[in-house]
N, C-alpha and C. Protein backbone atom coordinates (compact mmCIF):
# COMPACT_ATOMS: atom_id res chain seq x y z
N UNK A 1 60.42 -53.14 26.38
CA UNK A 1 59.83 -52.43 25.30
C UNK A 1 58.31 -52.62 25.29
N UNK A 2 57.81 -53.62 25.58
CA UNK A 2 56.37 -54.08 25.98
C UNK A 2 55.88 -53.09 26.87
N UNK A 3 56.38 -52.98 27.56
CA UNK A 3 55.80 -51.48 28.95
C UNK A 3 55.48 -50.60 28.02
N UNK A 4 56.40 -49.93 27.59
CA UNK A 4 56.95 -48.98 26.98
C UNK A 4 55.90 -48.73 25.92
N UNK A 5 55.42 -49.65 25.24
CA UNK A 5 54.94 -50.17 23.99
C UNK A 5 53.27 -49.56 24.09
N UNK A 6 53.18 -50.32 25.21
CA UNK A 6 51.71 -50.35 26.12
C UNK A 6 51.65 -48.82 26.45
N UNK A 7 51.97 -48.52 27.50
CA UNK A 7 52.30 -46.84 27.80
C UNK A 7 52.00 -46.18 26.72
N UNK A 8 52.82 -46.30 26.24
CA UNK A 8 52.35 -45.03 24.62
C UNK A 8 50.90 -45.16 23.83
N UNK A 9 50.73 -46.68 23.92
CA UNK A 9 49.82 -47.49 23.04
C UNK A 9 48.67 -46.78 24.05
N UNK A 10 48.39 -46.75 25.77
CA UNK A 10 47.49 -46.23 26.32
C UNK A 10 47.40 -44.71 26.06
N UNK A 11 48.43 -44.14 26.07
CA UNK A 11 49.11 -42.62 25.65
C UNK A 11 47.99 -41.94 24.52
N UNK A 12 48.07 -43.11 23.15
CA UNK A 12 47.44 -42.69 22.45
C UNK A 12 46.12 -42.96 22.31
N UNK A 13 45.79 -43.88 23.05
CA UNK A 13 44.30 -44.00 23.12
C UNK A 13 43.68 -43.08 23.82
N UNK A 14 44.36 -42.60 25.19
CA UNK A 14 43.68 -41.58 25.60
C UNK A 14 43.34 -40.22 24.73
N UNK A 15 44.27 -39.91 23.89
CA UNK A 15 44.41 -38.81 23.32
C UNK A 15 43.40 -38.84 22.14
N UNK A 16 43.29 -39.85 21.48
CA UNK A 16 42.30 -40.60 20.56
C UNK A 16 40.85 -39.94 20.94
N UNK A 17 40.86 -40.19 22.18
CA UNK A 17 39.51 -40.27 22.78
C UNK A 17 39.12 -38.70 23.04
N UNK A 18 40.27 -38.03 23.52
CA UNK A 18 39.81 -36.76 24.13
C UNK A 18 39.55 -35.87 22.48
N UNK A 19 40.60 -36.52 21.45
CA UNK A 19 39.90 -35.48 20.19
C UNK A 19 38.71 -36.16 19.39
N UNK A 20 38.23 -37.20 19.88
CA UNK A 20 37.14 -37.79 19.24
C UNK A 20 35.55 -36.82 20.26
N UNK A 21 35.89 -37.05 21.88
CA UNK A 21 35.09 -36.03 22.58
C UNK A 21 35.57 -34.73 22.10
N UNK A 22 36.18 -33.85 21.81
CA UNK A 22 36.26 -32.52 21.56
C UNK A 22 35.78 -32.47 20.00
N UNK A 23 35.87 -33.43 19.06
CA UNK A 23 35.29 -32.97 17.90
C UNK A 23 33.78 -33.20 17.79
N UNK A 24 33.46 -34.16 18.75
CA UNK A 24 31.71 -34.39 18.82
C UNK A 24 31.12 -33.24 19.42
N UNK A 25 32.03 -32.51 20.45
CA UNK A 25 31.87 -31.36 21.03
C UNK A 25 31.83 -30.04 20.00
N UNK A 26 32.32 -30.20 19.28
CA UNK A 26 32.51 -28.87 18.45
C UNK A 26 31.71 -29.14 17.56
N UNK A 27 31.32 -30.33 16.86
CA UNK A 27 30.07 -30.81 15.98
C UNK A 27 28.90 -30.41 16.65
N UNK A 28 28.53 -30.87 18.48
CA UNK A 28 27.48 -30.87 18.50
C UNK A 28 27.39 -28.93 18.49
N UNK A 29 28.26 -28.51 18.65
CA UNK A 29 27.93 -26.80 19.26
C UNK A 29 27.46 -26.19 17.76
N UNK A 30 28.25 -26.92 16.79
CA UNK A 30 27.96 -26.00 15.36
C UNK A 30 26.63 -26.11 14.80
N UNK A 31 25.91 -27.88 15.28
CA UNK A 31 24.68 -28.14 14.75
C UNK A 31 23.72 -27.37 16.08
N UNK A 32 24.40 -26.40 16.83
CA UNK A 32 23.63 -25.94 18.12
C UNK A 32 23.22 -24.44 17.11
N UNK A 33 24.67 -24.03 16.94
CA UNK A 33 24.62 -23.04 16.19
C UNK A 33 23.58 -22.81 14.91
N UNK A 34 23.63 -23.91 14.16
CA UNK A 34 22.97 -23.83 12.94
C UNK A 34 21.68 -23.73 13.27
N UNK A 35 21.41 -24.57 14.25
CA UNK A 35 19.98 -24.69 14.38
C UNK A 35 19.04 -23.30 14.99
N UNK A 36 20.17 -22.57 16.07
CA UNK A 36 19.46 -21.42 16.29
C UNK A 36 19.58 -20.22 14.95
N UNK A 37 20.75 -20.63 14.44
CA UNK A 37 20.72 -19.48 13.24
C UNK A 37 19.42 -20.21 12.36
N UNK A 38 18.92 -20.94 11.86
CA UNK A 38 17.67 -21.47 10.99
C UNK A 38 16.56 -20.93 12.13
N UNK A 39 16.34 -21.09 13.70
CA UNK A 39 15.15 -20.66 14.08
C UNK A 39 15.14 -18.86 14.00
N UNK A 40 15.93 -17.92 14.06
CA UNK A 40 16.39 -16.76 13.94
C UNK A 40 15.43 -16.39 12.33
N UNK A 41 16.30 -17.51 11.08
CA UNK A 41 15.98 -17.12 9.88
C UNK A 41 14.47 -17.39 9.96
N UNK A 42 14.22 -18.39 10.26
CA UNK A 42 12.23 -18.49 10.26
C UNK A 42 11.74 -17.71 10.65
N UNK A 43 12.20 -17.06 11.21
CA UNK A 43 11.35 -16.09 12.44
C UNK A 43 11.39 -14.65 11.81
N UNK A 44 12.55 -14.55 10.73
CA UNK A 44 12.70 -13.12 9.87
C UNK A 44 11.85 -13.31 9.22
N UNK A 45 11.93 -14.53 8.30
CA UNK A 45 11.06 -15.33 7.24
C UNK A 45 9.31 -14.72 7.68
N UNK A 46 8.62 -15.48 8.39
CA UNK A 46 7.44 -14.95 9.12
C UNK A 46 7.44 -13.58 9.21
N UNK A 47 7.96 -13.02 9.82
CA UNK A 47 7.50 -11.45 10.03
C UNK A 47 7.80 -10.81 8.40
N UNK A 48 8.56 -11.15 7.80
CA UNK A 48 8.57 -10.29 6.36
C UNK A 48 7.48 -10.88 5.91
N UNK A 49 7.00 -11.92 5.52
CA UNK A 49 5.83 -12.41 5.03
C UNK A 49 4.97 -11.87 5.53
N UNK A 50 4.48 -11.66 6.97
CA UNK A 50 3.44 -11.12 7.73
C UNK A 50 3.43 -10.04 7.03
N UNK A 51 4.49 -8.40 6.59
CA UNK A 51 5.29 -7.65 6.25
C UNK A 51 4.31 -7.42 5.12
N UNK A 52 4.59 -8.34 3.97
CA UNK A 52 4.31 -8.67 3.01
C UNK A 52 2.60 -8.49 2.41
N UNK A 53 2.11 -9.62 3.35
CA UNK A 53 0.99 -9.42 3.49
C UNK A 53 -0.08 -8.56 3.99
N UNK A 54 0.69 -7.66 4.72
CA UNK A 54 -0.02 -6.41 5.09
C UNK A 54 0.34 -5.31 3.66
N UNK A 55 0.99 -5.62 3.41
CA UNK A 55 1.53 -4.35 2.12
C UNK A 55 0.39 -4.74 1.06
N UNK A 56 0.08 -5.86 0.77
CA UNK A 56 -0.39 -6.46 -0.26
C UNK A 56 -1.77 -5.80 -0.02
N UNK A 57 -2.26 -6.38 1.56
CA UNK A 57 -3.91 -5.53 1.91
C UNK A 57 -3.82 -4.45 1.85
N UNK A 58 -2.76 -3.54 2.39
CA UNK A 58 -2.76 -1.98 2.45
C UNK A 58 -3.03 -2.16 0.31
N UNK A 59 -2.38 -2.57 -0.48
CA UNK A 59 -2.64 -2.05 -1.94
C UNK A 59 -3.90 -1.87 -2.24
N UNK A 60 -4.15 -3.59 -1.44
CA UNK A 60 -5.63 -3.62 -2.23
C UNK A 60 -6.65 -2.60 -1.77
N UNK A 61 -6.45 -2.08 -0.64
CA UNK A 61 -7.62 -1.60 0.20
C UNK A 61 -7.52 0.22 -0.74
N UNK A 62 -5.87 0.13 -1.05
CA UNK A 62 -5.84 2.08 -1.70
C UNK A 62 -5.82 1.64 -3.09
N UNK A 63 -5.97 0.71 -3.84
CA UNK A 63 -6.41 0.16 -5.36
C UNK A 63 -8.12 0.90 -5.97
N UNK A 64 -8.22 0.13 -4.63
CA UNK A 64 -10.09 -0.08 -4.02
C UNK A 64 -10.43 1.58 -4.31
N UNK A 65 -9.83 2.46 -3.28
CA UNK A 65 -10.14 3.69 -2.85
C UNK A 65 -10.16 4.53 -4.43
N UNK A 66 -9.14 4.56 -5.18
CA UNK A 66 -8.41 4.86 -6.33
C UNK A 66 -9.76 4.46 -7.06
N UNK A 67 -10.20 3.36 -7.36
CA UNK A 67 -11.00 3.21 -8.35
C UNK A 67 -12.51 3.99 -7.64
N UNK A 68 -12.87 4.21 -6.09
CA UNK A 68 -14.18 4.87 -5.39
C UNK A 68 -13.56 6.28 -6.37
N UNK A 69 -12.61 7.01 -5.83
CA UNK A 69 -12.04 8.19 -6.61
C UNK A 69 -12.29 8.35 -7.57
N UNK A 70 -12.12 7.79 -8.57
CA UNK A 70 -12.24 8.01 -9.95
C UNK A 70 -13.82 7.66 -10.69
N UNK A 71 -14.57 6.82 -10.03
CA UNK A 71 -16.02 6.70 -10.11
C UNK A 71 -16.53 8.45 -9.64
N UNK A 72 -15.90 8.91 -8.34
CA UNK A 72 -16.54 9.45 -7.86
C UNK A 72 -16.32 11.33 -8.80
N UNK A 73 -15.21 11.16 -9.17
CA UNK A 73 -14.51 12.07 -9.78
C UNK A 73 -15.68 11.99 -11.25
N UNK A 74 -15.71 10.67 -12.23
CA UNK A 74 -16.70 10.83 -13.32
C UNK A 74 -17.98 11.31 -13.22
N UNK A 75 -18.70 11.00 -12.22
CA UNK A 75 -19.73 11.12 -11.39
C UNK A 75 -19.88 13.00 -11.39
N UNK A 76 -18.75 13.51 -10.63
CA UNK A 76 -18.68 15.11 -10.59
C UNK A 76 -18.46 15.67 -11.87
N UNK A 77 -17.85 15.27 -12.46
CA UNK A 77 -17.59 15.59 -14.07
C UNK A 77 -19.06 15.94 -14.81
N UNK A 78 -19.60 14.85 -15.05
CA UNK A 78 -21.14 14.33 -15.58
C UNK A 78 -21.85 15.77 -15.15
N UNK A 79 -21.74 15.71 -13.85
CA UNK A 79 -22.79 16.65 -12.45
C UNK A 79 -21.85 18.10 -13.45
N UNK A 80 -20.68 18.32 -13.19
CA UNK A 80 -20.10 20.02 -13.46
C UNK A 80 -20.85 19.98 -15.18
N UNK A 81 -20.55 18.94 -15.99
CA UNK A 81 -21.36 19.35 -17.06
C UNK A 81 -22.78 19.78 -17.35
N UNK A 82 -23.54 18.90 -16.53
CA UNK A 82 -24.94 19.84 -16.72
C UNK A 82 -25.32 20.95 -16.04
N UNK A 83 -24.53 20.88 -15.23
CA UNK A 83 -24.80 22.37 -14.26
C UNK A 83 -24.09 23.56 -15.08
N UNK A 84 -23.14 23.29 -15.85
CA UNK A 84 -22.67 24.21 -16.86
C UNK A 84 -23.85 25.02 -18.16
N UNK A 85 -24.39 23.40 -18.80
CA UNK A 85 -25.44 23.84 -19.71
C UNK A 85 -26.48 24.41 -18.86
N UNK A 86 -26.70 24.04 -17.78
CA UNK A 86 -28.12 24.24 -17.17
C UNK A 86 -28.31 26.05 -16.97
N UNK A 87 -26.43 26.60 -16.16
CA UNK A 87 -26.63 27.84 -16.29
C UNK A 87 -26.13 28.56 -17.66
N UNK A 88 -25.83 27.58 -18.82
CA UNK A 88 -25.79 28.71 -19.44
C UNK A 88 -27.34 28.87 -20.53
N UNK A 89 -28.22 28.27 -19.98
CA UNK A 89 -29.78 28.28 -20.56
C UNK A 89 -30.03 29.00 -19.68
N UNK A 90 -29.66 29.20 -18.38
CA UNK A 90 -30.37 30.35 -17.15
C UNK A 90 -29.77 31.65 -17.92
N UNK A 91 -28.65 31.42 -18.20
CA UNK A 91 -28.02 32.82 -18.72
C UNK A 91 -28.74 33.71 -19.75
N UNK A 92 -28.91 32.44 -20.74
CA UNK A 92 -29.72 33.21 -21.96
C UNK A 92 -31.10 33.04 -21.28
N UNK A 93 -32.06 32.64 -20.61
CA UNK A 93 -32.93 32.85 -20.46
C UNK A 93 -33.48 34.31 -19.84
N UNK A 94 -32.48 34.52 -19.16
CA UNK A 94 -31.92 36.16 -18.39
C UNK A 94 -31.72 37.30 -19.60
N UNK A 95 -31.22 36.80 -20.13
CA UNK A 95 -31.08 37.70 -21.61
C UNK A 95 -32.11 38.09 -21.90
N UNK A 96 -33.02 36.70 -22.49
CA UNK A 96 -34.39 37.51 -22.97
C UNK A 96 -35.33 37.99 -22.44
N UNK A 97 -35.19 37.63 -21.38
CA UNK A 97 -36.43 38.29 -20.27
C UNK A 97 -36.15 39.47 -20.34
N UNK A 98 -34.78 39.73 -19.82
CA UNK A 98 -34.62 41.51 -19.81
C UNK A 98 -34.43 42.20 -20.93
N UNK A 99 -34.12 41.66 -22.37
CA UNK A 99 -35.05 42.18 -23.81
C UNK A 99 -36.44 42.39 -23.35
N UNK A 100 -37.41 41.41 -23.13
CA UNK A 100 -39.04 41.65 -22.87
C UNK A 100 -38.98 42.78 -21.88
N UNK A 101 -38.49 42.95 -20.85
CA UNK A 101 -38.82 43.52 -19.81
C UNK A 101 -38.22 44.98 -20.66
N UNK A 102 -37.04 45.30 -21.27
CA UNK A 102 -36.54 46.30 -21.87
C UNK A 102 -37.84 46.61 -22.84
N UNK A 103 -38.54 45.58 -23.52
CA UNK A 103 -39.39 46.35 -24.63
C UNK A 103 -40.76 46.70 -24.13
N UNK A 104 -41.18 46.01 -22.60
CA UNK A 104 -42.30 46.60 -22.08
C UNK A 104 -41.94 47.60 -21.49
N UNK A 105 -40.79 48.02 -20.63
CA UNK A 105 -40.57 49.34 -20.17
C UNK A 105 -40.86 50.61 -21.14
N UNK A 106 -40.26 50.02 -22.84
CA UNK A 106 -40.55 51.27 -23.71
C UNK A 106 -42.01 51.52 -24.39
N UNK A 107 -42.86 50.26 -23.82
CA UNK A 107 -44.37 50.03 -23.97
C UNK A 107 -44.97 51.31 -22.92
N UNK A 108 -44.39 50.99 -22.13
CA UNK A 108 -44.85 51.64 -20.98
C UNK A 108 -44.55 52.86 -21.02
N UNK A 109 -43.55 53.46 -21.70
CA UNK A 109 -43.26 55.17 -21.92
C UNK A 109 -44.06 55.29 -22.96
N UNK A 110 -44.49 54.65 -24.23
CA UNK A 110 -44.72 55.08 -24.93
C UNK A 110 -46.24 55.14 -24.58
N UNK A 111 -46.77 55.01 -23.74
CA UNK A 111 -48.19 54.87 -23.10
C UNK A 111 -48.56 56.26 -21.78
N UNK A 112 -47.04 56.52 -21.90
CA UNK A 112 -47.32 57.30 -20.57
C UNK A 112 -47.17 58.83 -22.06
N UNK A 113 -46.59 58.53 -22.68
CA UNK A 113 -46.29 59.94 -23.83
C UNK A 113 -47.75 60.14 -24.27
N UNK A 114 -48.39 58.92 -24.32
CA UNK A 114 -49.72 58.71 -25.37
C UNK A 114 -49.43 58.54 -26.39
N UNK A 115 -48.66 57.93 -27.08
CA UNK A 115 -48.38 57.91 -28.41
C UNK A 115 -48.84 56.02 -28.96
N UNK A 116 -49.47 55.67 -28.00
CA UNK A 116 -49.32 54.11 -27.91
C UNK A 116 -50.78 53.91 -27.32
């Protein structure tokens, strides 16, 4: 029974051993795994941030533009308003000239009749 005893007793040590190597084996593959799935995630991580940070400059840079626009837009506003008053003083100034010019033309008939 001692043989016997031994035999099995080696039996199970071997077997001991081969699932103690196959589970260090499957431990080390999962912390193989994890570790490339975490360098994978960093590496998404970085480029969305990069991502990120370009979106952020692209805002600021059409924020920027938006506010040149709207300076530039008040600016034309200001400008269409006096050019508005400006011709409508050309307008009436046109008016009365060609009253004067209408009442010297009838200066001028009434000079050519002799009555003047």
């Amino acid at each position: 029974m001692s043989e016997d005893y031994e035999k099995l007793l080696g039996m199970w040590r071997d077997e001991k051993q081969r699932r103690q190597f196959a589970e260090t084996e499957i431990i080390n593959q999962v912390e193989k795994t994890k570790k490339e799935a975490d360098e994978l995630m960093m590496k998404k991580i970085t480029k969305y941030e990069d991502k990120i940070f370009m979106l952020n400059e692209d805002n600021k840079r059409l924020l920027e533009e938006r506010d040149n626009f709207e300076i530039i837009s008040k600016s034309h506003k200001e400008l269409n308003g006096e050019i508005r008053k400006e011709l409508q003083e050309v307008k009436e100034d046109n008016r009365k000239l060609s009253k004067q010019i209408e009442a010297l033309d009838k200066v001028k008939e009434l000079r050519k009749k002799g009555l003047m």
